[in-house]
Each structure stands twice: as C-alpha cells, then as structure tokens.
PDB file of N, CA and C in Angstrom:
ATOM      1  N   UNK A   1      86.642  80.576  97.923  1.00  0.00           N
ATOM      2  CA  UNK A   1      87.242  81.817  97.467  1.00  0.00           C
ATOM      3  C   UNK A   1      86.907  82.937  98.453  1.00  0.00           C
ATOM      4  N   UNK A   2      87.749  83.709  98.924  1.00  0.00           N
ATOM      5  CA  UNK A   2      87.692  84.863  99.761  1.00  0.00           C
ATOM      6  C   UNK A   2      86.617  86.004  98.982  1.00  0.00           C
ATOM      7  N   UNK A   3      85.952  86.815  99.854  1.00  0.00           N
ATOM      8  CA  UNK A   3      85.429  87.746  99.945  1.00  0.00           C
ATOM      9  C   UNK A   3      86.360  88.699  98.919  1.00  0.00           C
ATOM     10  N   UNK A   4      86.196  89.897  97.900  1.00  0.00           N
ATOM     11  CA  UNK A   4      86.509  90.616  97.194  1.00  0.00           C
ATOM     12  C   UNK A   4      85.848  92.098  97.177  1.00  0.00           C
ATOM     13  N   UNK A   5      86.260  93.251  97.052  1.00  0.00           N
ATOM     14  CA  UNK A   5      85.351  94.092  96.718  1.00  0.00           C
ATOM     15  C   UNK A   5      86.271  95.521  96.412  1.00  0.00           C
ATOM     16  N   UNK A   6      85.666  95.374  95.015  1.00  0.00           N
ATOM     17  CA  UNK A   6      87.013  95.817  94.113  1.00  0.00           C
ATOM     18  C   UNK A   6      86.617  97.239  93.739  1.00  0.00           C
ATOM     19  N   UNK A   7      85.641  97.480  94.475  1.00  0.00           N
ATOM     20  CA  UNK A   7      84.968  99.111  94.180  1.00  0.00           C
ATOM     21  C   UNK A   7      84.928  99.676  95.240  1.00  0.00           C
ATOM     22  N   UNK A   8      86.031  99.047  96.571  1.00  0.00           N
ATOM     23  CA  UNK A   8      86.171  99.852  97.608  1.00  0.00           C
ATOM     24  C   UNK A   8      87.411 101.002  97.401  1.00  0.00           C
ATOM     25  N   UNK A   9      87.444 102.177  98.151  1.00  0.00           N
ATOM     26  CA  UNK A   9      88.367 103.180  97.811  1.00  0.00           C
ATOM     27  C   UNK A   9      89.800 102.496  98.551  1.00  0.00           C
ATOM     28  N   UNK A  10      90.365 103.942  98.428  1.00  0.00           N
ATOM     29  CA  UNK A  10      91.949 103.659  98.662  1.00  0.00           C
ATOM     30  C   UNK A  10      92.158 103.831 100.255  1.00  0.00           C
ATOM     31  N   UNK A  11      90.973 104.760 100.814  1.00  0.00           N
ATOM     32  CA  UNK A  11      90.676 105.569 102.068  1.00  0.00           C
ATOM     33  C   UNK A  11      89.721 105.847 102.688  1.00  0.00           C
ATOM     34  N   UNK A  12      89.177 105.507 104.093  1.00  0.00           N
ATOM     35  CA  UNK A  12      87.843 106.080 103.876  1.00  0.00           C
ATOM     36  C   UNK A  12      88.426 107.460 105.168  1.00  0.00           C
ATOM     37  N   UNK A  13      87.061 108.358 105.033  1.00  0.00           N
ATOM     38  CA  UNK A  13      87.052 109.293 106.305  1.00  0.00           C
ATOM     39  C   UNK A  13      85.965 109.550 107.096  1.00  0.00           C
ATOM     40  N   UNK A  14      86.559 108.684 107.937  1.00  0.00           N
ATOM     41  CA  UNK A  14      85.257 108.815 109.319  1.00  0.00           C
ATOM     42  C   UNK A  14      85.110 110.100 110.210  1.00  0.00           C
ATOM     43  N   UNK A  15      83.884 110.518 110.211  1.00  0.00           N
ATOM     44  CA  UNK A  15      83.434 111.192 110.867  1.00  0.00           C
ATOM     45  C   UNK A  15      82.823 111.033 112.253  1.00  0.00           C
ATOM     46  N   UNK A  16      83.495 111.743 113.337  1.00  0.00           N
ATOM     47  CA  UNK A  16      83.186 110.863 115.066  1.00  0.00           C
ATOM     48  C   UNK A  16      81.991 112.277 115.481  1.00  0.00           C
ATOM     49  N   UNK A  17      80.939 111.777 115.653  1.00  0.00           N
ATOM     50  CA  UNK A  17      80.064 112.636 116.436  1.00  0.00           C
ATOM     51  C   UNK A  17      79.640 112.004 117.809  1.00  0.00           C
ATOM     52  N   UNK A  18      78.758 112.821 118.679  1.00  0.00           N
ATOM     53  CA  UNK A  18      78.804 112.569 120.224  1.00  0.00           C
ATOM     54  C   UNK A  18      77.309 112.324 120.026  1.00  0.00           C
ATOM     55  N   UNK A  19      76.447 111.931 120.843  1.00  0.00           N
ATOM     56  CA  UNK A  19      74.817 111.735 120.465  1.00  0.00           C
ATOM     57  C   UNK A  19      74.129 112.426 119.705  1.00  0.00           C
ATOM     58  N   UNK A  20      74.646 113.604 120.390  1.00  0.00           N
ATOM     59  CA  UNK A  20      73.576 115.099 120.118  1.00  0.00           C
ATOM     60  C   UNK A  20      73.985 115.333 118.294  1.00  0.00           C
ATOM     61  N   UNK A  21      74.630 114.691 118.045  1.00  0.00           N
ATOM     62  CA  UNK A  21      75.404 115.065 116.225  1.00  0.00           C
ATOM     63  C   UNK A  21      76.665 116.619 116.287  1.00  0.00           C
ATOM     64  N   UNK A  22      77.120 116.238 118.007  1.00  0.00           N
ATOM     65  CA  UNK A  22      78.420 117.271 117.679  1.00  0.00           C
ATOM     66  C   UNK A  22      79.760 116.844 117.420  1.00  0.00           C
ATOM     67  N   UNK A  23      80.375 117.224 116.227  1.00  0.00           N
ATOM     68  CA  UNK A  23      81.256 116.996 115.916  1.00  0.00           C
ATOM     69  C   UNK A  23      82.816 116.801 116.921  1.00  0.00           C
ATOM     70  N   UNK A  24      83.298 115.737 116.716  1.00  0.00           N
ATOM     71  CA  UNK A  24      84.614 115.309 117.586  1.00  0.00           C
ATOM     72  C   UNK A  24      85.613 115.513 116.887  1.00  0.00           C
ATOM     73  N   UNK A  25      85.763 115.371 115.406  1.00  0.00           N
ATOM     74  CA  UNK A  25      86.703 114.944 114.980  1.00  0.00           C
ATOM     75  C   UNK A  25      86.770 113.857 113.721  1.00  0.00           C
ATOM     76  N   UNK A  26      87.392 114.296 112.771  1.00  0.00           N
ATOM     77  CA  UNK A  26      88.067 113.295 111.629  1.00  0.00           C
ATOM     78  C   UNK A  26      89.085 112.168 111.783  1.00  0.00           C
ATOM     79  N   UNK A  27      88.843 111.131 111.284  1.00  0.00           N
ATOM     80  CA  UNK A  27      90.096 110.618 111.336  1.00  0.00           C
ATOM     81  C   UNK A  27      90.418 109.563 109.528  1.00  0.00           C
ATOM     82  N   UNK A  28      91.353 109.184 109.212  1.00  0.00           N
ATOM     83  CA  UNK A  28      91.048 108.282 108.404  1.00  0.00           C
ATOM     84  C   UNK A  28      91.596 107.364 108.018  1.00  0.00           C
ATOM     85  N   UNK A  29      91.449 106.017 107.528  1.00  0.00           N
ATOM     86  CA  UNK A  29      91.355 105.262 107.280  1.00  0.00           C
ATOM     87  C   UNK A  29      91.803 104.648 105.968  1.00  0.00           C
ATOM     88  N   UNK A  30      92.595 103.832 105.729  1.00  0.00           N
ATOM     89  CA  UNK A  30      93.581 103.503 104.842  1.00  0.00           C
ATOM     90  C   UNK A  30      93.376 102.056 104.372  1.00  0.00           C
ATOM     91  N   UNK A  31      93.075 101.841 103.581  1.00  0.00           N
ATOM     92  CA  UNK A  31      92.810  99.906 102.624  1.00  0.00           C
ATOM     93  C   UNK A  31      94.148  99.584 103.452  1.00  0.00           C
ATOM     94  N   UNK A  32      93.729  98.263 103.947  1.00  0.00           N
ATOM     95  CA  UNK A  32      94.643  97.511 104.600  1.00  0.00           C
ATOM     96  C   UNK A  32      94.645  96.270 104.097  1.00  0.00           C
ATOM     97  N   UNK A  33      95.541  94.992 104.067  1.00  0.00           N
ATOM     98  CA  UNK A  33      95.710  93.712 104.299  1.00  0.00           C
ATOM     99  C   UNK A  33      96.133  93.330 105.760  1.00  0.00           C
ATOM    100  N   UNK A  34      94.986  92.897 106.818  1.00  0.00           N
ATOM    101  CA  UNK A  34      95.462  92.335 108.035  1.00  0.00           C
ATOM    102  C   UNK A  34      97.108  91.321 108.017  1.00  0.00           C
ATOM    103  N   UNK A  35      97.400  91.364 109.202  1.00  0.00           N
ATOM    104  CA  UNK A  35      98.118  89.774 109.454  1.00  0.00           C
ATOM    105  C   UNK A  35      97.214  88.400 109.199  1.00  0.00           C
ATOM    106  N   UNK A  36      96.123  88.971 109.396  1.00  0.00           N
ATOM    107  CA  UNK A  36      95.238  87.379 109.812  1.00  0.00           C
ATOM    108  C   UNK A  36      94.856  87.269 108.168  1.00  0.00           C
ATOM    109  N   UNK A  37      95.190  87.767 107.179  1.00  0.00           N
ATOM    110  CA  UNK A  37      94.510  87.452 105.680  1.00  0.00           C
ATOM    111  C   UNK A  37      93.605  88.489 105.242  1.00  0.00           C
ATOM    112  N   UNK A  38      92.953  88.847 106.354  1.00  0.00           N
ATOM    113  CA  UNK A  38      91.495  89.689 106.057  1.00  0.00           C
ATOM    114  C   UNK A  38      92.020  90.983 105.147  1.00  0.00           C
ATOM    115  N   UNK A  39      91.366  91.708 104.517  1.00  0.00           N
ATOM    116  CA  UNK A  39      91.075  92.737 103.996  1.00  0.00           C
ATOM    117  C   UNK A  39      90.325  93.784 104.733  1.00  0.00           C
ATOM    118  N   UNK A  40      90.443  95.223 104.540  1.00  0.00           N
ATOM    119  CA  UNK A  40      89.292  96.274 105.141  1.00  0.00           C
ATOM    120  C   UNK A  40      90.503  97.888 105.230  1.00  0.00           C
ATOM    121  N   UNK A  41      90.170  98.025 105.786  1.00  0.00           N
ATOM    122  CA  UNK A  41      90.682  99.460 106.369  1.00  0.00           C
ATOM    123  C   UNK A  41      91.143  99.934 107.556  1.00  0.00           C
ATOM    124  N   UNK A  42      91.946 100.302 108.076  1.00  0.00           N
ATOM    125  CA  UNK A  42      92.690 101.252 109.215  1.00  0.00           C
ATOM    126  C   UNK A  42      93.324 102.340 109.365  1.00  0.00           C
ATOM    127  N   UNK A  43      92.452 103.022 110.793  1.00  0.00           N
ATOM    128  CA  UNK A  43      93.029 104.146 110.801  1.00  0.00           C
ATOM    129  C   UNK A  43      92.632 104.401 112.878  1.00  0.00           C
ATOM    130  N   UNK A  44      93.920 105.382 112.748  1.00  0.00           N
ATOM    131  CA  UNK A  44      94.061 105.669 114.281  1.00  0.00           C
ATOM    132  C   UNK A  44      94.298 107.409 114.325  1.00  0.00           C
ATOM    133  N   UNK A  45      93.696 108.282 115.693  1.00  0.00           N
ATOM    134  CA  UNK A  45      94.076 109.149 115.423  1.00  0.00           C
ATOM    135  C   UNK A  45      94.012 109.597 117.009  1.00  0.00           C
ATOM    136  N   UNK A  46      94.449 110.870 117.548  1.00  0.00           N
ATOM    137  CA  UNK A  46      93.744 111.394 118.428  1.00  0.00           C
ATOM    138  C   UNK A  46      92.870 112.457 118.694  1.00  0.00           C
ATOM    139  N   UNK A  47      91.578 112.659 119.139  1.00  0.00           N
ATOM    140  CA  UNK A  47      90.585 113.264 119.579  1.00  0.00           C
ATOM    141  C   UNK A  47      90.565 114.490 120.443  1.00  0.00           C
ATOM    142  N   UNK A  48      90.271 115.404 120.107  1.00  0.00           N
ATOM    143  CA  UNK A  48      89.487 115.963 121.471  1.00  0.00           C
ATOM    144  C   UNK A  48      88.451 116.361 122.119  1.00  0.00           C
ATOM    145  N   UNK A  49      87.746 116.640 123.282  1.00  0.00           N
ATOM    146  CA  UNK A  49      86.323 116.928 123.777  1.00  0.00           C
ATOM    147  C   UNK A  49      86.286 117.888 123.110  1.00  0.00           C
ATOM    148  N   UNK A  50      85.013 118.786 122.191  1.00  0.00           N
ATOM    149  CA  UNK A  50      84.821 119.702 121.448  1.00  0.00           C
ATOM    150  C   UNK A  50      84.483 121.055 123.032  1.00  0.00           C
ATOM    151  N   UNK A  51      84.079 120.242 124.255  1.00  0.00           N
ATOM    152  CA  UNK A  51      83.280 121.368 125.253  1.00  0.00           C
ATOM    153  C   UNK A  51      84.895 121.071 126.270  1.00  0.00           C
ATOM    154  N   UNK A  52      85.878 120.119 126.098  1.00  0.00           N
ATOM    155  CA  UNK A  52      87.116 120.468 127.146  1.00  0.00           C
ATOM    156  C   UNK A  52      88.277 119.864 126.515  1.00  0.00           C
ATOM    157  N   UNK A  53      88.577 120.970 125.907  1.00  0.00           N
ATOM    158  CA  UNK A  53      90.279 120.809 125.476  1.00  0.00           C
ATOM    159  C   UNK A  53      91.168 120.360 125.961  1.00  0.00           C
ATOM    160  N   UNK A  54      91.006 120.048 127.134  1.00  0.00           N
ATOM    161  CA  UNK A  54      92.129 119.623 128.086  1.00  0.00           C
ATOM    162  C   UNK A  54      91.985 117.558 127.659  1.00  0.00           C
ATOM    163  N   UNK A  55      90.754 117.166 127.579  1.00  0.00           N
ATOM    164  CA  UNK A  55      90.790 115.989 127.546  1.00  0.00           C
ATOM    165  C   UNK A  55      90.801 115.295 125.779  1.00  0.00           C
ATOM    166  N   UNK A  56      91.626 114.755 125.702  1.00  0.00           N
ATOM    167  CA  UNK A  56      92.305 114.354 124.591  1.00  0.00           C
ATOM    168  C   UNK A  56      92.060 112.557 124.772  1.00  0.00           C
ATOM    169  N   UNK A  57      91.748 111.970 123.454  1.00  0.00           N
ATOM    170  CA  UNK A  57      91.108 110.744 123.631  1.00  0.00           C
ATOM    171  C   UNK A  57      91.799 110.239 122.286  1.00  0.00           C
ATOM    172  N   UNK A  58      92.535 108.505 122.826  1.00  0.00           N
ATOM    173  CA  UNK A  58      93.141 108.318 121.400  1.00  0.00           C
ATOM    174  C   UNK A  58      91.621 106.875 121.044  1.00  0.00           C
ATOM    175  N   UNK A  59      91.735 106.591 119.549  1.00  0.00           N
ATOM    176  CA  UNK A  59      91.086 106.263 118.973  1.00  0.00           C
ATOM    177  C   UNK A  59      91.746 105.363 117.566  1.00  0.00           C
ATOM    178  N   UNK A  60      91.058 104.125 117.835  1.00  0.00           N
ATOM    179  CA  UNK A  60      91.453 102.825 116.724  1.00  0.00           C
ATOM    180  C   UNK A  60      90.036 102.312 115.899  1.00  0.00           C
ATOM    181  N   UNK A  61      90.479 102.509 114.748  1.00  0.00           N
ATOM    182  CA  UNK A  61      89.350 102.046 114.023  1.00  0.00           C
ATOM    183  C   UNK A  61      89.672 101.034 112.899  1.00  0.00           C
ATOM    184  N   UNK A  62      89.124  99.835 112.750  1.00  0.00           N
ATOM    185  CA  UNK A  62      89.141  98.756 112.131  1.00  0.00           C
ATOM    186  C   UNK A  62      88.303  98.192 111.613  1.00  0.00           C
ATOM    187  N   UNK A  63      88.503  98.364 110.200  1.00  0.00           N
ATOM    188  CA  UNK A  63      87.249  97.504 109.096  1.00  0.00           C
ATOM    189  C   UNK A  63      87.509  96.972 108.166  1.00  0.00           C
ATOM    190  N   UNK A  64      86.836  95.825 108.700  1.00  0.00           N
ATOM    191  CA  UNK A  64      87.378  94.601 108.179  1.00  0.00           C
ATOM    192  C   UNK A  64      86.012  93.244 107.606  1.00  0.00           C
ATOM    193  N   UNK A  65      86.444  93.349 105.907  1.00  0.00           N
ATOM    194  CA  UNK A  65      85.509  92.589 104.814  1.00  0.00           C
ATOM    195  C   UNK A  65      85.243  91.222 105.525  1.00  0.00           C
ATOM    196  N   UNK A  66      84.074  91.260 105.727  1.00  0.00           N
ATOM    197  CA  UNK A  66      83.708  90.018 106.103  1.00  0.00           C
ATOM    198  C   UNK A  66      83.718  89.268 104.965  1.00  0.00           C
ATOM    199  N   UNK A  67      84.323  87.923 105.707  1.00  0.00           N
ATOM    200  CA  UNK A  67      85.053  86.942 104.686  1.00  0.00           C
ATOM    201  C   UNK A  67      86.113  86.939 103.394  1.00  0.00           C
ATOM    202  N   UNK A  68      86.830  87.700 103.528  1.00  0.00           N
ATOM    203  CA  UNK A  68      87.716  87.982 102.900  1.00  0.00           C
ATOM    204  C   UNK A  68      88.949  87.421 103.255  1.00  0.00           C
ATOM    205  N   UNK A  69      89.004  87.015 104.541  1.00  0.00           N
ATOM    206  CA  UNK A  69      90.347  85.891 104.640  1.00  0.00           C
ATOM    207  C   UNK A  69      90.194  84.302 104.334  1.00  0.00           C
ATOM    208  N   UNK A  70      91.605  84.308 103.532  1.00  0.00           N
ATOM    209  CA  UNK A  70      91.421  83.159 102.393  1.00  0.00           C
ATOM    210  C   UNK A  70      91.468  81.389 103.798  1.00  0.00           C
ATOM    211  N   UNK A  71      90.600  81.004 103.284  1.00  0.00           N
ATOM    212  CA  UNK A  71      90.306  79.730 104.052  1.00  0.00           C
ATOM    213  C   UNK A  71      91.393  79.031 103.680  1.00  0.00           C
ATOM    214  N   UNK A  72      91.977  77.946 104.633  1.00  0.00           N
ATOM    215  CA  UNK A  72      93.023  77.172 105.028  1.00  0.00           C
ATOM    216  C   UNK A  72      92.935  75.749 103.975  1.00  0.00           C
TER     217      UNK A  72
END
C-alpha cells in the first residue's frame, strides 16, 4: 500500500532565505499527483537578488511523499 498523509494541506509556502537569514522571496506550492504516481507538492516562481534587482533567478520546487507511489 502506498504512502498516505491525509493531514497534509492544500498548499504549502516556502520561504527562500540567503545564509545570513535575508529574505529572497515567497513562492508556493500546490498538492500535486506526479506522472510517476507519487504524491507531494509543486511550485515554481521567479526570484530576485534582494542587494541587485537587475538579477532575477527562476526557481522549481518539488515535494514529494516518500513512498507514496503505488508499487507495480
């Protein structure tokens, strides 16, 4: 039986910080069903340097329930 977890939300929202704990940017994240079976969340967004506006950074985030795709 696949992995389940039925008290996960609808969305999550990640928060991107740089070492120092300065803020980059939100992005978020949406309950998904992969192609491959799996379960988890996705979300994509684009970024920018908080110290150079000019540089803009895109960003993929993927989470994904371990063992949650249904065995063959």
């Amino acid at each position: 039986m696949a992995a389940k977890d039925e008290k996960a939300p609808a969305a999550l929202q990640v928060i991107i910080l740089d070492g120092n704990g300065k803020e980059w940017g939100r992005l978020y994240a949406n309950a998904k069903q992969f192609q491959s079976g799996s379960v988890g969340f996705y979300g994509n967004g684009k970024l920018y340097n908080p110290d150079n506006l000019t540089a803009r950074y895109q960003c993929g985030l993927t989470f994904t329930l371990i063992g949650s795709k249904e065995k063959a």
